[in-house]
Structures are given as structure tokens and as C-alpha cells.
Protein backbone atom coordinates (compact mmCIF):
# COMPACT_ATOMS: atom_id res chain seq x y z
CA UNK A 1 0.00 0.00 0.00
CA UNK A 2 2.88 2.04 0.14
CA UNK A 3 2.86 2.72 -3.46
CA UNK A 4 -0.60 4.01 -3.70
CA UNK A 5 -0.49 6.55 -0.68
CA UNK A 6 2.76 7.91 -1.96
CA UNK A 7 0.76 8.68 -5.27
CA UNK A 8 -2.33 10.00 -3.76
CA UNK A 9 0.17 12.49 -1.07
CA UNK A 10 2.08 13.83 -4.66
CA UNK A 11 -1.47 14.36 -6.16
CA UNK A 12 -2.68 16.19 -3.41
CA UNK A 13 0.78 18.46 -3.29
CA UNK A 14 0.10 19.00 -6.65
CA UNK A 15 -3.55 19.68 -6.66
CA UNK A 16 -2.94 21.82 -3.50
CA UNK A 17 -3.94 26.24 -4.34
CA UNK A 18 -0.62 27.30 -3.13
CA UNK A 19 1.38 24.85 -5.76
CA UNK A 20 2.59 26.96 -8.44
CA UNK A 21 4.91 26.56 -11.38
CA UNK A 22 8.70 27.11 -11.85
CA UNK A 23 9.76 31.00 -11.43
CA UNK A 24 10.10 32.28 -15.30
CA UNK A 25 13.83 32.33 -14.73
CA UNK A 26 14.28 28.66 -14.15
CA UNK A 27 11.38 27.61 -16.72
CA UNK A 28 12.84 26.23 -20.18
CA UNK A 29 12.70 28.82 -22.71
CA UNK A 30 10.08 27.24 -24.98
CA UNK A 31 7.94 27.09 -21.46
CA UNK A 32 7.83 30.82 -21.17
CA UNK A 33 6.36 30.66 -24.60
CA UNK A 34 3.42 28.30 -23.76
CA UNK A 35 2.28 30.70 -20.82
CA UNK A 36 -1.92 28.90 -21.71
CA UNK A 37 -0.53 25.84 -21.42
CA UNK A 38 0.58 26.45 -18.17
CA UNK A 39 -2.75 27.78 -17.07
CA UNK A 40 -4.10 25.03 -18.70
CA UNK A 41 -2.11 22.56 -16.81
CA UNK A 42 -2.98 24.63 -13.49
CA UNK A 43 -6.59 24.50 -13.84
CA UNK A 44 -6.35 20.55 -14.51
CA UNK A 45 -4.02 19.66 -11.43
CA UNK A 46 -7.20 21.41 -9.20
CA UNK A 47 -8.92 18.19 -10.12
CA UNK A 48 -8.88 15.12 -8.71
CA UNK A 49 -5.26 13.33 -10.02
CA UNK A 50 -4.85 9.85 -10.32
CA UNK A 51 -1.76 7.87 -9.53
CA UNK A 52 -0.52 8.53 -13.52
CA UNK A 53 -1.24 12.32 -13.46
CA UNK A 54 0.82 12.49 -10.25
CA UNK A 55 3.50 10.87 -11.62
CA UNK A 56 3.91 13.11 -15.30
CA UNK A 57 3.45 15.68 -12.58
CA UNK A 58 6.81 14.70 -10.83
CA UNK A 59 8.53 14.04 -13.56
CA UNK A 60 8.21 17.73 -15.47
CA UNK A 61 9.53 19.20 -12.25
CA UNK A 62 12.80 16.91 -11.96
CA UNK A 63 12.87 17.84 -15.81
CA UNK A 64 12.37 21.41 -15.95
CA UNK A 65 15.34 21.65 -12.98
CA UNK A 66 17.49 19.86 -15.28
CA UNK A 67 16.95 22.27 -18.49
CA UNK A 68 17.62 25.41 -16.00
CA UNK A 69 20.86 23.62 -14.57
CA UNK A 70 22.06 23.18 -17.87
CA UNK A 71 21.57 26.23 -19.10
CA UNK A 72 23.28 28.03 -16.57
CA UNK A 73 26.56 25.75 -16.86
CA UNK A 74 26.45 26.50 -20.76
CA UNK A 75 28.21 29.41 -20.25
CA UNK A 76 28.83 32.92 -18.36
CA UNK A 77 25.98 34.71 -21.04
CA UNK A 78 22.02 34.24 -20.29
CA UNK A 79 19.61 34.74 -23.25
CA UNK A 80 18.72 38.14 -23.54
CA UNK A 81 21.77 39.56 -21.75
CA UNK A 82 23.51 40.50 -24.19
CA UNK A 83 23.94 44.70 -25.12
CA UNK A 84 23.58 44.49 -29.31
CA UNK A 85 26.68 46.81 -30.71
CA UNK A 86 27.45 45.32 -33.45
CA UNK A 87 28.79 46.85 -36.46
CA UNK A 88 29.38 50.72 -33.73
CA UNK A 89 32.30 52.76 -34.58
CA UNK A 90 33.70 53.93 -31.35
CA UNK A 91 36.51 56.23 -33.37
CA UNK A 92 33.75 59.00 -33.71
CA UNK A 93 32.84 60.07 -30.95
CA UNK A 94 30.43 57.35 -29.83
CA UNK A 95 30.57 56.35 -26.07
CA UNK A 96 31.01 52.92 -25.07
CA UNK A 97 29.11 51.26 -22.22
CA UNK A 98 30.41 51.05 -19.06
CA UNK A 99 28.79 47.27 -18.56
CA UNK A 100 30.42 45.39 -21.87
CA UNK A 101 29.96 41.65 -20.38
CA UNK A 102 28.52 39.53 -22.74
CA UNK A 103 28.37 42.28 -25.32
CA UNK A 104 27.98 41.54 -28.83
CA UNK A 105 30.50 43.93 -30.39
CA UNK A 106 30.84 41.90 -33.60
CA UNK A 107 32.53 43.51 -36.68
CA UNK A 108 32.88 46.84 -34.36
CA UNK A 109 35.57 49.33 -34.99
CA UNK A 110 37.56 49.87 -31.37
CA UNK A 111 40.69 51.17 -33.00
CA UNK A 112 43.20 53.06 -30.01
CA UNK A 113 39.97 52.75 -27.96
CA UNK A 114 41.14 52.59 -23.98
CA UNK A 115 39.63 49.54 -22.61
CA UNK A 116 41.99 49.17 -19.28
CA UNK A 117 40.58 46.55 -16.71
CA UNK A 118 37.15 46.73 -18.70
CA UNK A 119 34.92 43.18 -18.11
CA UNK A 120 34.57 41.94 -21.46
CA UNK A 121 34.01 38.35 -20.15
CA UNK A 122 31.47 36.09 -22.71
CA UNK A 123 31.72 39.05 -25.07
CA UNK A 124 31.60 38.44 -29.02
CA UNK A 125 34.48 40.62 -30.61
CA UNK A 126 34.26 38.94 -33.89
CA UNK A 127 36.10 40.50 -36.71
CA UNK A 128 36.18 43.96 -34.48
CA UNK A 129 38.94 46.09 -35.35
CA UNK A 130 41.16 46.95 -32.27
CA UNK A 131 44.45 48.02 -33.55
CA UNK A 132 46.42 49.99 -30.82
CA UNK A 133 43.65 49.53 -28.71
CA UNK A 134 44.24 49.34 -24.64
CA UNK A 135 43.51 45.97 -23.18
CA UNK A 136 45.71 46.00 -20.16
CA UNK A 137 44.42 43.94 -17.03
CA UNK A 138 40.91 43.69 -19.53
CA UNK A 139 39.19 40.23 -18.80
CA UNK A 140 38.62 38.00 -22.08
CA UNK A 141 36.98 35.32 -20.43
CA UNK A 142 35.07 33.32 -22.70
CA UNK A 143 34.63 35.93 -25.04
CA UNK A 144 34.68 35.27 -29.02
CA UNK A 145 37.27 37.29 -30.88
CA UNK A 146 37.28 35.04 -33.79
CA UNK A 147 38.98 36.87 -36.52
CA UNK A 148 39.80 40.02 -34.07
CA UNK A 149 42.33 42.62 -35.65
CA UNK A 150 44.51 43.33 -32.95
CA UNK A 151 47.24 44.65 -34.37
CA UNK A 152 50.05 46.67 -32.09
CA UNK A 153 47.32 46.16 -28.86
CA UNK A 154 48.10 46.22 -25.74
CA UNK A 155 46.93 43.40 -24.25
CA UNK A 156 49.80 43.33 -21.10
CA UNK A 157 47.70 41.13 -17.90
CA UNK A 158 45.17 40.28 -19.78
CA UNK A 159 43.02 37.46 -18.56
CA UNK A 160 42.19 35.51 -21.75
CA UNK A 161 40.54 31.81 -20.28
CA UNK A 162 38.53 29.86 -22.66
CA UNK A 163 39.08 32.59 -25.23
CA UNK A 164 38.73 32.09 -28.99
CA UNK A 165 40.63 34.10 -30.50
CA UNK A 166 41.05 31.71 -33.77
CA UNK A 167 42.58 33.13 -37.01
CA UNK A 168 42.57 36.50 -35.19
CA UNK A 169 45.69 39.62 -36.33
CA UNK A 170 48.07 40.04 -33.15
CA UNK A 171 50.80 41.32 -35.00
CA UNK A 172 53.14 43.44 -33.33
CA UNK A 173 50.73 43.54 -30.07
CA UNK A 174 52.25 43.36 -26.52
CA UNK A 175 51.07 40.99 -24.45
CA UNK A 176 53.60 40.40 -21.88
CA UNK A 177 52.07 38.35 -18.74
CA UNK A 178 48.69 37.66 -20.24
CA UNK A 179 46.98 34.75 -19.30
CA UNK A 180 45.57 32.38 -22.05
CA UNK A 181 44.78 29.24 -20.73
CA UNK A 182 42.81 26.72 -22.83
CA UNK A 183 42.18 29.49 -24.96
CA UNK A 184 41.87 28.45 -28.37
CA UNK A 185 44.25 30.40 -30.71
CA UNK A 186 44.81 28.10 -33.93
CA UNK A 187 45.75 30.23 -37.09
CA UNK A 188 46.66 32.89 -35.37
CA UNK A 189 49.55 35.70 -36.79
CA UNK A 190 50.87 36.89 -33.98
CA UNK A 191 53.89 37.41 -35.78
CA UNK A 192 56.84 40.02 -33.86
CA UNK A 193 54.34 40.06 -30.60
CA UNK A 194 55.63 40.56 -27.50
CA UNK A 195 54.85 37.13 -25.38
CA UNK A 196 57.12 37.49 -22.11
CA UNK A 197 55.57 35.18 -19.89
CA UNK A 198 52.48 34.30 -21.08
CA UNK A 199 50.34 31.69 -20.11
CA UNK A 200 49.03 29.42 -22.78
CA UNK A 201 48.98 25.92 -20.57
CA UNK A 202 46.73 23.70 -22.31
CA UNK A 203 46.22 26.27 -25.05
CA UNK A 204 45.63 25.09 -28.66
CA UNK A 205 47.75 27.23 -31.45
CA UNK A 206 47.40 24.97 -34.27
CA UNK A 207 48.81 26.33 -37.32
CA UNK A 208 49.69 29.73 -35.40
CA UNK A 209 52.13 31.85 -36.95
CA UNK A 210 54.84 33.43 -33.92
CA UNK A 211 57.84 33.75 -36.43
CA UNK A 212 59.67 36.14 -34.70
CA UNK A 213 57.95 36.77 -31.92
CA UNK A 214 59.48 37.14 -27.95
CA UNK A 215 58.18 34.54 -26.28
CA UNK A 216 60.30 34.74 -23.22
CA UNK A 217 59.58 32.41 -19.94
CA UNK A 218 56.82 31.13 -21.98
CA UNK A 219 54.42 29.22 -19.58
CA UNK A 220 53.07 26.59 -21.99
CA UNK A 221 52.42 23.43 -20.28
CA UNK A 222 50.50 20.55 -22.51
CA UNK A 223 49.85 23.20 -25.57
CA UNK A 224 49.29 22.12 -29.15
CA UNK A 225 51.59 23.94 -31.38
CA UNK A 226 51.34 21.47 -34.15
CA UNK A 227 52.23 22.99 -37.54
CA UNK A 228 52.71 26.17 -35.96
CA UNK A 229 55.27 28.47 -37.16
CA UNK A 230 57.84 29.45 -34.42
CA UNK A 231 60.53 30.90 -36.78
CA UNK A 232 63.21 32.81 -34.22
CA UNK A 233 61.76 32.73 -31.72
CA UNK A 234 63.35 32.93 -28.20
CA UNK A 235 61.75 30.21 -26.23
CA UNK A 236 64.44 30.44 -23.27
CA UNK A 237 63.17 29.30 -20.22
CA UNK A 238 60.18 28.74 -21.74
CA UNK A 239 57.62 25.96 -19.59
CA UNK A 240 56.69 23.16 -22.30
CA UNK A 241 56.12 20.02 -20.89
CA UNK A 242 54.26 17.75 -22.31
CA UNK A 243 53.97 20.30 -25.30
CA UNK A 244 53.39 19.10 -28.82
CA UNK A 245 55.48 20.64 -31.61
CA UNK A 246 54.03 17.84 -34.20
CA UNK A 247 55.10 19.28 -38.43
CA UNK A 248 55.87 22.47 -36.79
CA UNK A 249 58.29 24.83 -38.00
CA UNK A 250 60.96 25.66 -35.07
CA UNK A 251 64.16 26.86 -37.60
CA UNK A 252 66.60 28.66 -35.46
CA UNK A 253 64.25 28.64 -32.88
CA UNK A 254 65.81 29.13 -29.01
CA UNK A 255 64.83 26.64 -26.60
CA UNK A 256 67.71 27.57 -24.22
CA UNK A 257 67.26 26.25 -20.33
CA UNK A 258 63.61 25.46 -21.58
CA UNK A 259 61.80 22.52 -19.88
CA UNK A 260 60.96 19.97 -22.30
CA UNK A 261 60.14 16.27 -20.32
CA UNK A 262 57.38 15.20 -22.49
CA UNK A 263 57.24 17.68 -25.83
CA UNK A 264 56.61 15.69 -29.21
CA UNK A 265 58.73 17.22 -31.71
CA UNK A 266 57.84 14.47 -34.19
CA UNK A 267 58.12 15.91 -37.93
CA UNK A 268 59.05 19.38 -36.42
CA UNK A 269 61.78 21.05 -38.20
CA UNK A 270 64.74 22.16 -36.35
CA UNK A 271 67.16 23.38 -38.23
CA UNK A 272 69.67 25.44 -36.52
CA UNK A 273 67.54 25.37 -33.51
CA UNK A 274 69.14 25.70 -30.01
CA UNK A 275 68.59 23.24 -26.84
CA UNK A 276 71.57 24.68 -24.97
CA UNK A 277 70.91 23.33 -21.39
CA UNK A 278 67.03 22.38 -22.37
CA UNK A 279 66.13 19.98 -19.98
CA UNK A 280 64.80 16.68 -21.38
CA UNK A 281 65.24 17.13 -24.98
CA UNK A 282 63.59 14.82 -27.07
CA UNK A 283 63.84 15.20 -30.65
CA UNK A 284 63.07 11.82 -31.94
CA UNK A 285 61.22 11.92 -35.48
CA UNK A 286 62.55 15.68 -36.05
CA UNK A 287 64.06 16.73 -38.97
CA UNK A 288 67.10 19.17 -39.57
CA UNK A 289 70.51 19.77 -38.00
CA UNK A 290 69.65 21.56 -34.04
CA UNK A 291 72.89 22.83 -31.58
CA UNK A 292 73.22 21.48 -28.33
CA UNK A 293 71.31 18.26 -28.67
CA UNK A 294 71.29 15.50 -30.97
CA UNK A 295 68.51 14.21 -33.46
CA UNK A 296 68.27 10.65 -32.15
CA UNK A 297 68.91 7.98 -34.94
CA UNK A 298 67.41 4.56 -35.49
CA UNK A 299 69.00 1.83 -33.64
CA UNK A 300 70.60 -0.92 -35.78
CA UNK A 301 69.06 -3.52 -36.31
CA UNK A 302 70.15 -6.41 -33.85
CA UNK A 303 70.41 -10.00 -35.15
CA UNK A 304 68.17 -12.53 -33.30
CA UNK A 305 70.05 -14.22 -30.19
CA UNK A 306 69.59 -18.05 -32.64
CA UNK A 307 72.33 -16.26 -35.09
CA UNK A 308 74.43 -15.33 -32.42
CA UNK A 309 74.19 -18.97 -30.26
CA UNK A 310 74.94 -20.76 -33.47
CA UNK A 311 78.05 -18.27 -34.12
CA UNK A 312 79.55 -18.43 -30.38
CA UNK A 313 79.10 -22.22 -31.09
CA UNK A 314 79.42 -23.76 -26.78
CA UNK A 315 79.15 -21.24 -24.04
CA UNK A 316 82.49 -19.58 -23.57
CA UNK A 317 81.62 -19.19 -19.62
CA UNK A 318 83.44 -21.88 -19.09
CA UNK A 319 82.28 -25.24 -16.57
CA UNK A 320 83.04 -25.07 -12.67
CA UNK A 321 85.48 -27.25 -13.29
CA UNK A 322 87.58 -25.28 -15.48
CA UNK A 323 88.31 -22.25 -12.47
CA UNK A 324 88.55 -22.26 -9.00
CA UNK A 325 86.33 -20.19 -6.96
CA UNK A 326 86.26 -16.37 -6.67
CA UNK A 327 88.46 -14.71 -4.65
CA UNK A 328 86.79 -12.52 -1.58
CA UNK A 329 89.85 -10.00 -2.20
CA UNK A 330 88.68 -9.44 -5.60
CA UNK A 331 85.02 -9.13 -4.92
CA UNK A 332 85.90 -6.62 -2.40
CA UNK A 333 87.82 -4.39 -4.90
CA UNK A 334 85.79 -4.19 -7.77
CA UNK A 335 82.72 -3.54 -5.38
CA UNK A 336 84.61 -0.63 -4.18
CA UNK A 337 85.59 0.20 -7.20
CA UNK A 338 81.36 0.32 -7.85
CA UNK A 339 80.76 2.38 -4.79
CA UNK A 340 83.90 4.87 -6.14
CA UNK A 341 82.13 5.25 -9.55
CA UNK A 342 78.70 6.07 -8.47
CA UNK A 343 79.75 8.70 -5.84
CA UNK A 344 82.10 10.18 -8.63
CA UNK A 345 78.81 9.97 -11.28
CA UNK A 346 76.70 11.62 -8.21
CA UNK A 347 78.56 14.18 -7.49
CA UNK A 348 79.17 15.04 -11.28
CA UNK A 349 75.77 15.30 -11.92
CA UNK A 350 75.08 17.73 -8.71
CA UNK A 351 78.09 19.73 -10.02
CA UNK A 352 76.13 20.04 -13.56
CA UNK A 353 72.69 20.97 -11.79
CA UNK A 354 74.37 23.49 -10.14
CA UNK A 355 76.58 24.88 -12.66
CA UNK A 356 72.90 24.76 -14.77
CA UNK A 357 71.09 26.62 -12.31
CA UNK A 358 73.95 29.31 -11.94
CA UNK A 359 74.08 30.02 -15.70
CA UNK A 360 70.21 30.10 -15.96
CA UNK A 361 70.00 32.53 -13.30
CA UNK A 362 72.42 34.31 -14.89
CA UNK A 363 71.21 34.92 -18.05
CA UNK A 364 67.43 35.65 -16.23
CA UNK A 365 68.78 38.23 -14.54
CA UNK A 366 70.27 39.61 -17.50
CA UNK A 367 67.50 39.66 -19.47
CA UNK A 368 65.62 41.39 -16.30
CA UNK A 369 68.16 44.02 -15.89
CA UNK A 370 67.80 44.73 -20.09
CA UNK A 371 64.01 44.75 -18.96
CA UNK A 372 64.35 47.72 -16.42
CA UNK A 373 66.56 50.12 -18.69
CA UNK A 374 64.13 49.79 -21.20
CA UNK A 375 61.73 51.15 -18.95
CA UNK A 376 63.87 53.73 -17.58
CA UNK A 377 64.37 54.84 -21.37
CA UNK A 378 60.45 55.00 -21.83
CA UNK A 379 60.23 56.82 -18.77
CA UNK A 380 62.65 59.59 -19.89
CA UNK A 381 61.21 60.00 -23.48
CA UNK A 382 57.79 60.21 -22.46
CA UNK A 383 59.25 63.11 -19.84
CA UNK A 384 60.87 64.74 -22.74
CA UNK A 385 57.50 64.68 -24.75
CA UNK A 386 55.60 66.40 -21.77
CA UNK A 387 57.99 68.89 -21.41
CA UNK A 388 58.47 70.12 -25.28
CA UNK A 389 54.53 70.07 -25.45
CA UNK A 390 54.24 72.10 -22.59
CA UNK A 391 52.69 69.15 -20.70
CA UNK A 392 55.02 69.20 -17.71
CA UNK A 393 52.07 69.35 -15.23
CA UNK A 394 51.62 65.56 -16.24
CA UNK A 395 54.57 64.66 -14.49
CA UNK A 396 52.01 64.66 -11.16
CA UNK A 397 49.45 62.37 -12.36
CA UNK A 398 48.88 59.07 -10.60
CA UNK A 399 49.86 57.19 -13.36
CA UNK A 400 53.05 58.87 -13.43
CA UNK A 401 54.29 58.19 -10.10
CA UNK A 402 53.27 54.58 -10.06
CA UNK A 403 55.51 54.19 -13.32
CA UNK A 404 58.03 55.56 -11.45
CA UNK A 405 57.77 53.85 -8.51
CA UNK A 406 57.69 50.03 -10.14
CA UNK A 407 60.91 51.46 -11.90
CA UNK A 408 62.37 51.77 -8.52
CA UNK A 409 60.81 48.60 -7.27
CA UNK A 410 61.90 46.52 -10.40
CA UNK A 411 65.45 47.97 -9.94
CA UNK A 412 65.62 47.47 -5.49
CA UNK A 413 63.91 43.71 -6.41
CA UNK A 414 67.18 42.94 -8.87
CA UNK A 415 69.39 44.09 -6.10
CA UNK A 416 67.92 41.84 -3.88
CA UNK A 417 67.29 39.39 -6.16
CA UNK A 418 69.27 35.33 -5.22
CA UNK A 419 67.07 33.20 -6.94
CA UNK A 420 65.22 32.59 -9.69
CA UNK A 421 61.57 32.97 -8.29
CA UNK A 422 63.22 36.53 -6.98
CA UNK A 423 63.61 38.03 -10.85
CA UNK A 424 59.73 37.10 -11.21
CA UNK A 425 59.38 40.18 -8.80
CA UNK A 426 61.39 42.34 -10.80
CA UNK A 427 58.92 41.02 -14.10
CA UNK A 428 56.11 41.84 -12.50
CA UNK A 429 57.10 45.34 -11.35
CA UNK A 430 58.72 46.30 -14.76
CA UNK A 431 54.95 45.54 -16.17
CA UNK A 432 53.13 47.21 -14.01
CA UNK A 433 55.11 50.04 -14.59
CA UNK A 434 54.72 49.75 -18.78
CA UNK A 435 51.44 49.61 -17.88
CA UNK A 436 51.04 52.63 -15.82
CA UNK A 437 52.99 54.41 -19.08
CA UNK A 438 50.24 53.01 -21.27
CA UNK A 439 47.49 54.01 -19.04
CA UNK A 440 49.28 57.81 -19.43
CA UNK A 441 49.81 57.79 -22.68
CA UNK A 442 46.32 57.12 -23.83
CA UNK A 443 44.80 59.90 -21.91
CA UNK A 444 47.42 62.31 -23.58
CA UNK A 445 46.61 60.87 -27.06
């Protein structure tokens, strides 16, 4: 009797005047579009239910809660949510929106437009134009910029997750500590772009083209560069385990101190390519002539052990009877002799970790001190430009000072600086202060 009474208690629930429906935001869509239906339905749960009505009942509930769960995991955009700008020129005067989540900005023109730390997450940028546009700290989360034009952007910090940013122009654009992981930019050009220490784990550049580009302390853990063109590029230090460089073009290439355990370079070519000090080279199946690391060759091929019993002809080890036993002495020596060779082989490969380390912290922290005179040298010719164009009250903005002060920060940090996570401090502060230039610059232009 169970059975029936459980029946008869949901038919009663449902029958009951203060049941109602799902709220409109967790109803299907094609539910809110059936709105007599649902009165419909209403007016025939006030009568008496039997056990089958109680159960279709129960069942649309448990399946309209599954429709609204899904469509909330679908993505950060609702229906409707979106602000329609497609096709705006913003060079003319037009005003953008302060909210520009989930905005559909497709084909939009957003040239030199400053965008700094604007929420563009689930946004569709499709074939917008933003050439020398301001993206610093901006959040591309999600968003579509399929086809983007983003040529000579500055898109330092940005947070790029999920992105898809396939076939889209980031020629010449800076990027330097943008985050792009599992971001989807296959046939790409982001050819001369400035990529010190970006993010792309698990990112997917199939086909990209980054001839020439600086991707310095590259952070690209498990990404799919296959056929991807990586012409000169300066991959030192970069992070690419478990990478996959499958037909992709790496000629002259720099893979200096990179990390490598795991990459596929099978049918990459690597001419003239360097793996000075790579760690865990692997360049089986490549093709071309690298430095520093050899193209592994196919073993010979060994004869089977029948061919070499029936050439040996009897064992050669000899019967017990044709030696007397071993001698203690000599077991003693040659397992000292053992012992002697592994300490030697231990402590020669310490010696080589640490000589590694030295020399990769060296050249880090040259590349870091290059970093902050470069800023120093943007710093004095953008004073310069205030004071010829009578701009010297600039000097006091915000902006201004903070450039300054990460200059001073990046340059106390290398002082200070003994390891290698200490020259990430000195990164970070020489961006923030390119940053803070860009920030000023754009509200003099």
C-alpha cells in the first residue's frame, strides 16, 4: 500500500492552491512561450489526479530543474543579456558602455579605444577592429574574438581563459604576462608580438604563426603547437612540458634552459635550432641539423640471439670445473671500485645541476636588468615629450608616479634578487610600470 499513498500524497501536493509553477527564470525557454498551457495545466491539477497524473506531474519538475541547470553551466551569457553593438564605430565620438559583459561587439571598430581593466568576459568581438587599442588587465573570459584585428594592442595582464581568439591579427601587439589558458588560438599571426611570460597551458595554437615573436619564460604546459610556425623565436626558459610541436616549423628557434620532459617534436623542423641546457630534450622523429642536442637515430638492427648462439658455437663461460672459486679479495675491490664510480657519477651530476642553475639565473637576470633600462628609457622619453609640449604638469598624475615607482621597485627587487623565483618580482614590477605608461599615454593621445 505504500505505493498508492505515496501517489495520492504527490497528487494532493500537486492539486494543493498554493502549488505553483517554476519561477520564469528557471522555466525552459520554450515554457515561457506556452504561458496557456501552463494555465491550462494549473486549472487541470485542481482536479482530482490519479496515480498517472501524479506521476507526469513529478517528472516535469525533476525535468524542468534539469533544463535550468544546464543552461546556466552553458556558459557565463544568459539569453537576452547580451547589449547588441554590433557593427558601432567607437573612433567618432560614440561612447562605449560602461557594462560590456557579454556584449555583442561583432565587426565593431575599437581602434586606439582605452579599454583598461574593462569586463569583457562572454563578449563576441568577432572580426572587431582593435588596432592599438588598450587591453591592459581587460578580462577576455570566454569571449569570441574570432577573426579580431589586434594589431600593435596592448593586451599586457590580460586574462584571456577559454578565449577564442582563432585566425585572429596580433601582429606586433604586446602581451607580456597575459593569461591564455585553454584558450583556443589556432591560425593565429601573432607574428613580432611581444609574449614574455604568457600563459598558454593547455592552449591550442594549431597552425599559429609566432615567427619572430618574444616569447620569453613562456608558460606553456600541454599546448598544441602542431604545424605552428615558431621561426626565431626565443623560447628560453620557456615551460613546455608535455607540449606538442608535431610538423611544426621551429628553424633557429631558441629553446635555451627550456623545460621539455614530455614535448613531441615528431616531424618538427629544427634546423639550426638551439637546446643549450634544455632539460629533457627529445627530438626523436625531427628533422634538420639543431645545436646542443642530438637528433636521435634509429638503432641498428640487432640480429636474433639463434644467429648469435649458433656463431659463439658452446658457451664460452666456461664449466666449474675449469676455475677455482672467486676470490673474496677481488670481490671486495671491484665492489669498491662500484661504490667509487657512483659517488664520482653523483657528485658530477650535482656539479652540472648546479653549474645549470647558476648560468640560468644568470642569463634571467640579464635579461631582467635589459628589462628595467628599457623602462627607464620609456620613462625619460615620455618626460621629454611632456615637457616640449608644454605638458610638464603631467609629471604629477597618478599614473606617473606609479611608473616611477615600479621602476624603482623593479630595480631594489634585482638588487635583492638570489634566486630565480626573486627576478619574477622584478617582471612583475617592470609591467606594471609599462602599464602605468600606457594608461598615461592614452589619456594624452
Amino acid at each position: 500500500m505504500r505505493r498508492p499513498i505515496s501517489l495520492a500524497l504527490t497528487a494532493a501536493i500537486v492539486a494543493a492552491p498554493g502549488f505553483a509553477a517554476l519561477p520564469a527564470h528557471a522555466a525552459p525557454a520554450h515554457a515561457a512561450s506556452a504561458a496557456p498551457v501552463h494555465g491550462q495545466a494549473r486549472a487541470t491539477a485542481r482536479t482530482p489526479a490519479g496515480p498517472a497524473s501524479a506521476e507526469s506531474a513529478s517528472a516535469g519538475r525533476v525535468s524542468a530543474g534539469s533544463v535550468s541547470a544546464g543552461s546556466v553551466s552553458a556558459g557565463p551569457c544568459r539569453p537576452g543579456q547580451r547589449a547588441n553593438l554590433r557593427g558601432r564605430d567607437f573612433t567618432r565620438g560614440a561612447r562605449l558602455p560602461d557594462d560590456l559583459r557579454c556584449a555583442d561587439l561583432t565587426g565593431a571598430t575599437l581602434d586606439g579605444q582605452e579599454l583598461v581593466q574593462k569586463d569583457l568576459t562572454g563578449a563576441i568581438l568577432r572580426d572587431a577592429s582593435l588596432k592599438e587599442a588598450n587591453l591592459t588587465q581587460v578580462t577576455l573570459k570566454y569571449a569570441d574574438l574570432r577573426g579580431a584585428d589586434l594589431t600593435e594592442a596592448d593586451l599586457g595582464q590580460v586574462k584571456g581563459d577559454h578565449a577564442d581568439l582563432r585566425n585572429a591579427i596580433l601582429v606586433d601587439a604586446e602581451a607580456g604576462q597575459a593569461e591564455f589558458p585553454y584558450a583556443d588560438l589556432s591560425g593565429a599571426k601573432l607574428t613580432r608580438a611581444e609574449l614574455t611570460q604568457v600563459e598558454f597551458t593547455s592552449a591550442k595554437l594549431v597552425g599559429a604563426d609566432l615567427t619572430e615573436s618574444t616569447p620569453g619564460q613562456l608558460k606553456a604546459r600541454k599546448a598544441d603547437f602542431t604545424r605552428a610556425s615558431l621561426r626565431e623565436a626565443p623560447l628560453t626558459q620557456a615551460n613546455l612540458r608535455n607540449a606538442v610541436f608535431v610538423d611544426a616549423d621551429l628553424t633557429e628557434a631558441e629553446f635555451t634552459m627550456a623545460e621539455l620532459a614530455g614535448a613531441d617534436f615528431t616531424g618538427a623542423t629544427v634546423e639550426k635550432a638551439s637546446f643549450t641546457m634544455a632539460d629533457d630534450a627529445d627530438l626523436t622523429g625531427a628533422k634538420g641539423a639543431p645545436t646542443g642536442v642530438e637528433v636521435p637515430t634509429p638503432p641498428p638492427t640487432e640480429r636474433s640471439s639463434g644467429d648469435e648462439a649458433s656463431e659463439d658455437g658452446p658457451s664460452a663461460a666456461g664449466t666449474p670445473e675449469e676455475g677455482g672459486g672467486v676470490s673474496v679479495g677481488l670481490v671486495m675491490v671491484v665492489l669498491s671500485a662500484v661504490g667509487l664510480a657512483v659517488t664520482v657519477v653523483a657528485w658530477g651530476v650535482s656539479a652540472q645541476r648546479r653549474t645549470r642553475r647558476n648560468a640560468r639565473f644568470a642569463l634571467m637576470r640579464r635579461g631582467a636588468e635589459e628589462d628595467i633600462t628599457r623602462l627607464g628609457e620609456e620613462v625619460d622619453r615620455l618626460d621629454y615629450e611632456f615637457q616640449i609640449s608644454g605638458r610638464g604638469g603631467m609629471t604629477a598624475d597618478q599614473d606617473w608616479r606609479q611608473a616611477l615607482d615600479a621602476y624603482e621597485a623593479a630595480k631594489n627587487a634585482l638588487v635583492m634578487a638570489r634566486r630565480e623565483q626573486d627576478l619574477h618580482v622584478v617582471a612583475r614590477a617592470v609591467q606594471d610600470g609599462r602599464n602605468a605608461l600606457g594608461r598615461l599615454r592614452g589619456r594624452v593621445r
